[in-house]
Protein backbone atom coordinates (compact mmCIF):
# COMPACT_ATOMS: atom_id res chain seq x y z
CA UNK A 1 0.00 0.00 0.00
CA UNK A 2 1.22 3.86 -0.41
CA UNK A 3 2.61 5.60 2.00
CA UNK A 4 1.16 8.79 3.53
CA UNK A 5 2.78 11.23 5.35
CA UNK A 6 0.41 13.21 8.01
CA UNK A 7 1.21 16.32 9.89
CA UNK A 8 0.68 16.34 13.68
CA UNK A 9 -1.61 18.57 14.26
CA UNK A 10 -3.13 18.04 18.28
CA UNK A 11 -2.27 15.93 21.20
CA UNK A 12 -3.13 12.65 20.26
CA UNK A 13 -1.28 13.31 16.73
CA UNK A 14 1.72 14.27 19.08
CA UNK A 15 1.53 11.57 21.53
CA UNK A 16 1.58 8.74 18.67
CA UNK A 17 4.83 10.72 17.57
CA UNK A 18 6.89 10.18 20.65
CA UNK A 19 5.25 6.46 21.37
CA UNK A 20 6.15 5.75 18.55
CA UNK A 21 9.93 5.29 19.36
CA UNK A 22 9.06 3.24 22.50
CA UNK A 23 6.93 1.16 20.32
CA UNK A 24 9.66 0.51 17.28
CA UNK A 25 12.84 -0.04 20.00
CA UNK A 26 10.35 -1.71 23.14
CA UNK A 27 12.46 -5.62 22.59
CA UNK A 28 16.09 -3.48 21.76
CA UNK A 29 18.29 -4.27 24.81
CA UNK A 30 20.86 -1.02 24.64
CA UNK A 31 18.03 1.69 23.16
CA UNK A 32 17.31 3.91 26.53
CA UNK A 33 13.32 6.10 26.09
CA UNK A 34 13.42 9.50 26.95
CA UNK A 35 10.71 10.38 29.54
CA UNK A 36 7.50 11.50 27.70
CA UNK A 37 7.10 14.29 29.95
CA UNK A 38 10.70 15.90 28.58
CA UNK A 39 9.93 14.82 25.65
CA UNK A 40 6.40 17.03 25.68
CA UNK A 41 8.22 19.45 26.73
CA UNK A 42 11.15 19.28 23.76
CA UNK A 43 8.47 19.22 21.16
CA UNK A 44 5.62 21.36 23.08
CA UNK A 45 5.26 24.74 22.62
CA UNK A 46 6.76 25.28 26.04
CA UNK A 47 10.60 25.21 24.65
CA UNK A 48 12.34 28.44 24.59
CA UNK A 49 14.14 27.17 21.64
CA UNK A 50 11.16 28.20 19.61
CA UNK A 51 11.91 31.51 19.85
CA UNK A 52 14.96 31.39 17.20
CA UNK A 53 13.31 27.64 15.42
CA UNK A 54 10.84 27.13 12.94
CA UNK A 55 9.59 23.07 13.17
CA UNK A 56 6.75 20.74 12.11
CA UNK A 57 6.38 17.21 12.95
CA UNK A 58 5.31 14.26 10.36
CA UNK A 59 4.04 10.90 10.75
CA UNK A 60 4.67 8.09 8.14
CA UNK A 61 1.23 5.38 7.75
CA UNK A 62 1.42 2.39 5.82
CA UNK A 63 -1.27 -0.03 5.97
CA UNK A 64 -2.82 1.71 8.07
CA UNK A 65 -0.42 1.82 10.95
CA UNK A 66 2.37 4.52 11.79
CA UNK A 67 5.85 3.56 10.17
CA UNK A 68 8.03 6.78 11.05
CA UNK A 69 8.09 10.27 12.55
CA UNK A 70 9.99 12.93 11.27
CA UNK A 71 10.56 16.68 13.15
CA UNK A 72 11.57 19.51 10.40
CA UNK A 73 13.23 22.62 12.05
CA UNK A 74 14.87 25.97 11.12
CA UNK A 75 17.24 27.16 13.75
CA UNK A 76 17.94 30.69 12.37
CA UNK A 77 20.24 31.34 15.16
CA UNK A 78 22.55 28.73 13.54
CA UNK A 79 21.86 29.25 10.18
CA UNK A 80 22.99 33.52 10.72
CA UNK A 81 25.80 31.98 12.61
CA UNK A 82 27.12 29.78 9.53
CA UNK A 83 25.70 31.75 6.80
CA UNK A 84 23.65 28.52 5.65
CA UNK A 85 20.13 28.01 4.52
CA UNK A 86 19.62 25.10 6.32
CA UNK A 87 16.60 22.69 7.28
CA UNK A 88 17.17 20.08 9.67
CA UNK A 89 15.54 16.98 10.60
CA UNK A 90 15.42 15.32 13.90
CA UNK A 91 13.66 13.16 16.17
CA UNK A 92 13.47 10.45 13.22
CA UNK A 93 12.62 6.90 13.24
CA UNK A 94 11.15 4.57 10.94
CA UNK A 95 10.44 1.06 10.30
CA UNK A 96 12.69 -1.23 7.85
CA UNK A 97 11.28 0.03 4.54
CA UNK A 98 13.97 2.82 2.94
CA UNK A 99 10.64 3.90 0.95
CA UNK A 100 9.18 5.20 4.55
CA UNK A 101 12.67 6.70 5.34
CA UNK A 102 12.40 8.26 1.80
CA UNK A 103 8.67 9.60 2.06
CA UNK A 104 9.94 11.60 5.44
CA UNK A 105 13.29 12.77 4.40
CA UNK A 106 11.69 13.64 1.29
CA UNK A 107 8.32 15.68 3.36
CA UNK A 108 11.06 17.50 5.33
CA UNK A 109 13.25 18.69 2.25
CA UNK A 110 10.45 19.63 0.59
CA UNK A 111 9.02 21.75 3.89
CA UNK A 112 12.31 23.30 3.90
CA UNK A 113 12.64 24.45 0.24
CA UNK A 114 9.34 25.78 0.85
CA UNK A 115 10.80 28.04 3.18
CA UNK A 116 13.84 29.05 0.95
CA UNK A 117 16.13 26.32 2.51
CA UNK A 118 18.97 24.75 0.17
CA UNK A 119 20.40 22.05 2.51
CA UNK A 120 19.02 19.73 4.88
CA UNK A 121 21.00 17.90 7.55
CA UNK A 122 20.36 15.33 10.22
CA UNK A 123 19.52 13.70 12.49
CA UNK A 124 19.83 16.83 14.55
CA UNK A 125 17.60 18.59 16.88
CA UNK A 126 16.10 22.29 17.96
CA UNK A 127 19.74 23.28 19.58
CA UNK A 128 22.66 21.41 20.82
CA UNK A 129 21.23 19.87 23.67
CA UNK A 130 19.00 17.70 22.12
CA UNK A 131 20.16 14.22 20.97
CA UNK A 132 21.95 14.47 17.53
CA UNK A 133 23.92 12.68 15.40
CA UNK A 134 22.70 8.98 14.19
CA UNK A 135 24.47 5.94 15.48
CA UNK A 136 26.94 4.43 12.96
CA UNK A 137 28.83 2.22 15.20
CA UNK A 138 28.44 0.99 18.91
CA UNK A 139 25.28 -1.02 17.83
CA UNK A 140 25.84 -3.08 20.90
CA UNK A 141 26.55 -0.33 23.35
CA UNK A 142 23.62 0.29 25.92
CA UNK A 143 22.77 4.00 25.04
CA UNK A 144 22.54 7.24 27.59
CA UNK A 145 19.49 9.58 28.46
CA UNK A 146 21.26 12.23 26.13
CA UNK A 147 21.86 10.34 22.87
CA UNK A 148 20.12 8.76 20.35
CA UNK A 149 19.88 5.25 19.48
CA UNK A 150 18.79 3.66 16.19
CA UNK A 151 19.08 0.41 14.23
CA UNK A 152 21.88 -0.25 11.54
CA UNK A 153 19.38 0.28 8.68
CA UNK A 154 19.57 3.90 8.99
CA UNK A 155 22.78 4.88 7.98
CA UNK A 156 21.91 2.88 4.88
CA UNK A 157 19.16 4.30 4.05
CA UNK A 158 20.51 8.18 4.42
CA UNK A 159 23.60 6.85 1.89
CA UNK A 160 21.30 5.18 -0.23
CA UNK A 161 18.61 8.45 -0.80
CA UNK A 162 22.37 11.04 -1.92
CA UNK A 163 23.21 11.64 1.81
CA UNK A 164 26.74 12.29 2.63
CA UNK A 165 28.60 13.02 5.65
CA UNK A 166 28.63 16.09 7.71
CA UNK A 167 29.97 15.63 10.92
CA UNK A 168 30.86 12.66 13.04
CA UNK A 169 30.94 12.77 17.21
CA UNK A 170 32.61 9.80 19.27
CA UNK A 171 32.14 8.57 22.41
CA UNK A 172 34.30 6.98 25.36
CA UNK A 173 33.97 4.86 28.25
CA UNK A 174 36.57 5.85 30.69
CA UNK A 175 37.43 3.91 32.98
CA UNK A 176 37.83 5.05 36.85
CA UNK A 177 41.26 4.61 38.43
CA UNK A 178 41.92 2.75 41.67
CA UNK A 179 44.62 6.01 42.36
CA UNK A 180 44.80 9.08 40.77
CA UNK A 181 47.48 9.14 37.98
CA UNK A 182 50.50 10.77 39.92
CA UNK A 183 50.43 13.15 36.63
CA UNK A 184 46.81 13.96 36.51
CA UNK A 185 47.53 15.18 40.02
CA UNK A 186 50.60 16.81 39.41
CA UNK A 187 49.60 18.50 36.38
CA UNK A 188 46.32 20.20 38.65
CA UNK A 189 47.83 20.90 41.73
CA UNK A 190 51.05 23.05 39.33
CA UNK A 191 47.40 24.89 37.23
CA UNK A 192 45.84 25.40 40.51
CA UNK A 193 48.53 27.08 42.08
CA UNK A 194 49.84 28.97 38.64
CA UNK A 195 46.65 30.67 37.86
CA UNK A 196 45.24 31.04 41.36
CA UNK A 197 42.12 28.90 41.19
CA UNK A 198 39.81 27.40 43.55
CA UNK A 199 37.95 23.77 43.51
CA UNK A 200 33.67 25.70 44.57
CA UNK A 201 31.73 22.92 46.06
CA UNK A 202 28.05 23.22 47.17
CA UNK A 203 25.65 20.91 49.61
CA UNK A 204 22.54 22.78 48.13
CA UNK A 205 21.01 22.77 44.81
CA UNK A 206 19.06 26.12 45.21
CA UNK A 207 22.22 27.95 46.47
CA UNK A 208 24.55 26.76 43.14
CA UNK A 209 21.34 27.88 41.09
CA UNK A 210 21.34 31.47 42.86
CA UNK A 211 25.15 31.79 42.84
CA UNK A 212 26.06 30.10 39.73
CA UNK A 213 23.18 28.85 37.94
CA UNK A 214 23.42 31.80 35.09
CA UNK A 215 26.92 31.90 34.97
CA UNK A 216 27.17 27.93 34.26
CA UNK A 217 25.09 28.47 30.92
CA UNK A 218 26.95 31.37 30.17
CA UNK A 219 30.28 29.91 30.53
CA UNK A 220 28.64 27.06 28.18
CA UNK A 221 28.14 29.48 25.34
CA UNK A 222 31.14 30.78 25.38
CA UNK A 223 32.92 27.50 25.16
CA UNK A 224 30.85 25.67 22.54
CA UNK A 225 30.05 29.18 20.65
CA UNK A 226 32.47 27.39 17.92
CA UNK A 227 31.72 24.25 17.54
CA UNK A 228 29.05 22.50 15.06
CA UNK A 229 25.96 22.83 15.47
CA UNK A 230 26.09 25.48 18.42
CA UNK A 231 23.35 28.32 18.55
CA UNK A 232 24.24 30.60 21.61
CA UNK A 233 21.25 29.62 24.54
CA UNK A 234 19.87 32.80 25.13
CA UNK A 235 17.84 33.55 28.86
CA UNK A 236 14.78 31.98 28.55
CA UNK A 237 16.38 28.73 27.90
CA UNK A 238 19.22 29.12 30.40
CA UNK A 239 16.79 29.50 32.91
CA UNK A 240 15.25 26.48 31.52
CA UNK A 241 18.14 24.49 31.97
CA UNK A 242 18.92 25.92 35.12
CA UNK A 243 15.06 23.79 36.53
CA UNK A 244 15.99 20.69 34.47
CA UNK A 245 19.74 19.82 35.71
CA UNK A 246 20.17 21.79 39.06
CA UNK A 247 17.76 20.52 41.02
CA UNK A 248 18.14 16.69 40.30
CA UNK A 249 21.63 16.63 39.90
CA UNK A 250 24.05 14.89 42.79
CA UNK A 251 25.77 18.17 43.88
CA UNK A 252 29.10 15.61 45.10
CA UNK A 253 29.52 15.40 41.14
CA UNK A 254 29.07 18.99 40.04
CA UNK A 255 32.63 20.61 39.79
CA UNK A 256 33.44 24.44 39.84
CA UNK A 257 36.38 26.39 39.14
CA UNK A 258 36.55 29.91 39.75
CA UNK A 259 39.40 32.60 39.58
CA UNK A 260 40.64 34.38 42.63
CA UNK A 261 37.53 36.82 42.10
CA UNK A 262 34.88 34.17 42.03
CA UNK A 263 34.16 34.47 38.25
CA UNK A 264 33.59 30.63 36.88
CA UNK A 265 35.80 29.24 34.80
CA UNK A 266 35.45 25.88 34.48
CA UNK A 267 32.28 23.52 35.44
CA UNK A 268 31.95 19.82 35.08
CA UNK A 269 28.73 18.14 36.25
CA UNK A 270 28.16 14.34 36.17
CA UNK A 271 25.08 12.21 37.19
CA UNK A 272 24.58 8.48 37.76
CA UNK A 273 23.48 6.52 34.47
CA UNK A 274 19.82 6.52 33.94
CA UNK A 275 19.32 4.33 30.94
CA UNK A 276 18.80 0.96 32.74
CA UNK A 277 16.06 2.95 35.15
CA UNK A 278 14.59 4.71 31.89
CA UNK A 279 14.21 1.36 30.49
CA UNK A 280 12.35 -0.14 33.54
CA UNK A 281 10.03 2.99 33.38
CA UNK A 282 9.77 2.52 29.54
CA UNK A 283 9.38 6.13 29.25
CA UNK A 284 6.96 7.20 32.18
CA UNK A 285 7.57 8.88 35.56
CA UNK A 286 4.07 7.73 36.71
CA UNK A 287 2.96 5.38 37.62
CA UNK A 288 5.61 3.19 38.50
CA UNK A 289 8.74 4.73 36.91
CA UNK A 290 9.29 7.51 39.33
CA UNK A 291 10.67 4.63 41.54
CA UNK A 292 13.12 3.45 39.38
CA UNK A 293 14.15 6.98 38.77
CA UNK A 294 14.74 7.90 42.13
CA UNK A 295 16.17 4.87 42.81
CA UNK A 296 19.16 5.30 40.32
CA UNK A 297 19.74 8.58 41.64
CA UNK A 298 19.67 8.62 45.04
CA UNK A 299 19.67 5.09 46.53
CA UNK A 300 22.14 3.21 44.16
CA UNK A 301 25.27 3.17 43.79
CA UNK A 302 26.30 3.69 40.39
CA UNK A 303 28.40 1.80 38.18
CA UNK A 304 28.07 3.65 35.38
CA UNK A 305 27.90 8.22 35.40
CA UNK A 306 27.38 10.45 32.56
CA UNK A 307 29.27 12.93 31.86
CA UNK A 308 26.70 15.50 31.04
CA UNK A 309 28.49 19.34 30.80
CA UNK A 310 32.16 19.83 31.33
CA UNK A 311 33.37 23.23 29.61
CA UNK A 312 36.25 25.48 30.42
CA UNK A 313 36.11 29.61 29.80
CA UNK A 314 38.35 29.75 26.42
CA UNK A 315 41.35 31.83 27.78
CA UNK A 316 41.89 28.41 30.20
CA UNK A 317 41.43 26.25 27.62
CA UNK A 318 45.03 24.25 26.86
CA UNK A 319 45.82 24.99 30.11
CA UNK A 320 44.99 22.13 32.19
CA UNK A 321 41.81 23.43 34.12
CA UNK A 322 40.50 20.25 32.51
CA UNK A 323 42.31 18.14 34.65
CA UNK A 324 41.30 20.26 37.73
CA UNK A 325 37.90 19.28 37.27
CA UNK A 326 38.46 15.25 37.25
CA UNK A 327 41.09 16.30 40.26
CA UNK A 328 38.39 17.06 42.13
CA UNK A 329 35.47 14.12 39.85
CA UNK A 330 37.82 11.18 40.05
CA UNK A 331 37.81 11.03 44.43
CA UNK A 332 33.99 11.31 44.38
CA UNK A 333 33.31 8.47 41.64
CA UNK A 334 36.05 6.34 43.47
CA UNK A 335 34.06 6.84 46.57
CA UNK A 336 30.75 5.66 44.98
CA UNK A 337 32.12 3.08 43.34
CA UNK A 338 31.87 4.33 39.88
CA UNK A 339 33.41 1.72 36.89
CA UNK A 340 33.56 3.89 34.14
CA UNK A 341 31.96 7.11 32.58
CA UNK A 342 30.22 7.91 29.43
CA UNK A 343 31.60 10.70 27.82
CA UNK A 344 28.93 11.38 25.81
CA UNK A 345 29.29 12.76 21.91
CA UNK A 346 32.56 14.52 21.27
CA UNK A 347 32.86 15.85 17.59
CA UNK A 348 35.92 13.15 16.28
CA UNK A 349 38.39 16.59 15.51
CA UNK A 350 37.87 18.71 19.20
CA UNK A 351 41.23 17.62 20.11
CA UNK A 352 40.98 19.39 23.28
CA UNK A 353 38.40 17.55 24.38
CA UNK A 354 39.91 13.78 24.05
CA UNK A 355 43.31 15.39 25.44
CA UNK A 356 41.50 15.01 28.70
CA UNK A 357 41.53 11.34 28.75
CA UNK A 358 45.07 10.39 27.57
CA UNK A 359 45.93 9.73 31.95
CA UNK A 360 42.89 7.32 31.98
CA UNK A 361 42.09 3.79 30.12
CA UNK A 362 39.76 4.89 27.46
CA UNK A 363 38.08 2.82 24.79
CA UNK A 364 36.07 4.64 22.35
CA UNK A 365 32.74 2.64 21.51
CA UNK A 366 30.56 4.39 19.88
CA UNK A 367 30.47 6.82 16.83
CA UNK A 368 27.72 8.78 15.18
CA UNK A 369 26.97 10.88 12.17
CA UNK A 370 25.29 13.89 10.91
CA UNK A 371 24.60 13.70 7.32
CA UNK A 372 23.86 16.58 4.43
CA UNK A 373 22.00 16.94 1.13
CA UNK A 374 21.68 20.24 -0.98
CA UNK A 375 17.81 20.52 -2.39
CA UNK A 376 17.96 23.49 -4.28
């Protein structure tokens, strides 16, 4: 039968959008559901993204049933920033059947040339905290809250309809020490004393948001203003942020360094792994999944953290603040009894970034892609 490709256009269109990943990955051991309450929120008109984005969702139907979901979004932000006119899609899945991938790709490059877009690329989302990139290797990696996980068949199918590569992002598991390498420590104690910084701890979540909680977002923009992808975060969404991570987050593994005058320069905030919990909630905080929730964060101890922000102010970049931060990580995820962390995506060619991990056993395991297409 054809295919037909339906806008959502009310609730019940957009609940049948995000259920629709559950449904398609439900039996997949390593894909981990985002809750449907962020997700309502990502895709609601609630996020402050949408003050800079343009976006539409589609469903896919064949025989009857819904065989993909497709988001289409303008970020002008990013598109000023790079000089592009770009379309992207995101938040895609589809059955096995490259005609359904084809039928949604095809809805959102039309959407976009309607709009005077000449390039679409993807999987990405609204900004660059949503999940991006599709997975090209790691197949057999248990995913994180933050990333996206998809079947082999996708990569094929982008390739197979004239997509090329855009960007590719890697990811480690890095493996906790039993001692601190003598040169990690070395190295932080010589930055620490050289450039007169201080290791800011706090025991409450509302006092780091009053203090800090701006300045942490802000410190953000200014270290991924560069990199691909990046559209500066402007208030609305810092504050945003600010009631998403703050409050939930174990303060032990949240990591600032500030100057002699208390201006941040450096943040790193962890969390334990939620992507066996998000599996046993399969997606909802009520009824039951709240438990399992709660559970990983607060009751368990972790084997697995993710590594969720770590970002240094650009004048301290190269200069070892990085190691400062997993100075101070490394005694806290020893104490908890923390195997290894996820680094979550890294583009393959920020060099700075990987640096970080030359003192620890690293593997990398996982790699994804952004691809690109010009539709003029």
């Amino acid at each position: 039968m054809a295919i037909t490709i339906k806008k959502v256009a009310d609730k019940k269109d957009l609940k049948n959008f995000i259920r629709f990943n559950y449904e398609l990955y439900k039996h997949n051991e390593y894909a981990v559901p985002e809750l449907y309450s962020d997700m309502l929120d990502t895709l609601g008109r609630k996020n402050a993204a949408l003050q800079f984005c343009e976006a539409e969702y589609f469903l896919a139907y064949k025989d009857g049933k819904i065989a993909g979901r497709v988001a289409a979004i303008i970020n002008t932000r990013s598109n000023e920033k790079e000089n592009e006119k770009t379309v992207r899609f995101g938040f895609i899945d589809f059955i096995e059947d490259r005609e359904v991938a084809k039928a949604l790709l095809r809805t959102v490059e039309d959407w976009g040339r309607e709009r005077g877009m000449n390039k679409i690329v993807g999987p990405l989302g609204f900004t660059d905290f949503d999940p991006e990139g599709a997975l090209v290797e790691g197949f057999d990696q248990l995913g994180t809250m933050s990333s996206i996980y998809n079947y082999p068949y996708y990569a094929d199918y982008y390739e197979s309809l004239g997509f090329e590569k855009e960007a590719d992002w890697v990811e480690f598991k890095v493996y906790v020490p039993e001692e601190m390498p003598e040169k990690h420590r070395r190295i932080s104690e010589i930055v620490m004393k050289k450039y007169g910084l201080h290791i800011k701890k706090y025991k409450s979540g509302k006092k780091i948001a009053e203090e800090y909680g701006q300045e942490i977002f802000r410190l953000l923009n200014e270290a991924y203003k560069d990199l691909y992808g990046f559209s500066e975060l402007t208030e609305q969404q810092i504050e945003q942020y600010i009631d998403m991570y703050l409050p939930v987050v174990d303060l032990d593994m949240v990591t600032l360094i500030t100057d002699g005058k208390g201006t941040l320069v450096g943040v790193g905030i962890a969390m334990p792994s939620l992507s066996k919990a998000l599996q046993k909630a399969k997606g909802r905080f009520f009824p039951f999944g709240w438990y399992h929730i709660i559970r990983a964060l607060r009751f368990s101890k972790p084997k697995i953290i993710d590594l969720l922000l770590v970002a240094v102010k650009p004048e301290y970049q190269n200069k070892g603040v990085n190691a400062l931060l997993f100075y101070d990580l490394i005694p806290v995820f020893q104490r908890k009894g923390v195997v290894y962390a996820e680094s979550n995506p890294e583009l393959e060619d920020n060099g700075k970034v990987q640096a970080q991990w030359q003192y620890f056993d690293h593997v990398q395991h996982k790699r994804r892609r952004s691809y690109k297409k010009n539709i003029e």
